[in-house]
Protein backbone atom coordinates (compact mmCIF):
# COMPACT_ATOMS: atom_id res chain seq x y z
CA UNK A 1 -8.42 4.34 11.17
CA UNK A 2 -6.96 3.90 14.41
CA UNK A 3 -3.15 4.46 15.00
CA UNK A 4 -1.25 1.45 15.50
CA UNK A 5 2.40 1.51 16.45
CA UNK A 6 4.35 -1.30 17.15
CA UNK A 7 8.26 -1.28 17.65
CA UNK A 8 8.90 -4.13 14.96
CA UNK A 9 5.60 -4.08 12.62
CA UNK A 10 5.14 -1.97 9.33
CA UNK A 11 1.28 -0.94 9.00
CA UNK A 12 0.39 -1.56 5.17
CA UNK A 13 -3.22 -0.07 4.04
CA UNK A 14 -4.57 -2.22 1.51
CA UNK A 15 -7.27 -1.24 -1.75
CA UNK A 16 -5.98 2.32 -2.42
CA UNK A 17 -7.55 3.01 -5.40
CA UNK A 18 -7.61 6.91 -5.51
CA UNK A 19 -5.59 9.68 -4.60
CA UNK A 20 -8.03 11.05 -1.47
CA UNK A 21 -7.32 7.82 -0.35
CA UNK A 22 -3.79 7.45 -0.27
CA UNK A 23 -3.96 11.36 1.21
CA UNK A 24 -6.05 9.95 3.50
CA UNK A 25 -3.47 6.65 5.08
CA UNK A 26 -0.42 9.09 4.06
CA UNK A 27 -2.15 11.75 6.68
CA UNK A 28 -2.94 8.84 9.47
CA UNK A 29 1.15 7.94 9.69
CA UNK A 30 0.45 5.02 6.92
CA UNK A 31 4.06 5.03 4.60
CA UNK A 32 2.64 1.56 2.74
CA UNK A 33 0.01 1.14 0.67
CA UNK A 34 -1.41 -1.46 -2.45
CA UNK A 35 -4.00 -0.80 -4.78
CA UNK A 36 -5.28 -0.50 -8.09
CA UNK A 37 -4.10 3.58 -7.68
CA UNK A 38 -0.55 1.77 -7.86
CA UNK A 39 -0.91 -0.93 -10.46
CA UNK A 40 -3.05 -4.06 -11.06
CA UNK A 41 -2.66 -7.30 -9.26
CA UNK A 42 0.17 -9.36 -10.86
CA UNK A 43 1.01 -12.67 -11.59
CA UNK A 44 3.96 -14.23 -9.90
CA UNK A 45 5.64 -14.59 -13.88
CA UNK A 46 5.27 -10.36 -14.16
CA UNK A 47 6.39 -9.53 -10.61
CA UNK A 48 9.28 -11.47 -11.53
CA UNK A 49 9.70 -9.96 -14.89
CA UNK A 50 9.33 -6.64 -13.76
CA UNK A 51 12.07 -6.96 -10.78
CA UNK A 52 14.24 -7.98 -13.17
């Protein structure tokens, strides 16, 4: 993974599905991550449901 650092842009790693992984992006300077090691995708009716 190279580093990418722009002034206005957020880097999100995407597919973390284990803990040596999100060591891994956590490690590179990588603060945002999605993945099955966080929760299943959701449908726009349980997003909303669980912001609630």
């Amino acid at each position: 993974m190279k580093k990418v650092h722009f002034h206005f842009y957020d880097l999100t790693a995407e597919g973390i599905e284990n803990e040596e992984q999100l060591q891994f992006v956590t490690e590179q300077g990588c603060h945002i991550g999605q993945g099955y090691l966080f929760d299943k995708p959701l449908s726009p009716e349980e997003m909303s449901r669980l912001l609630k």
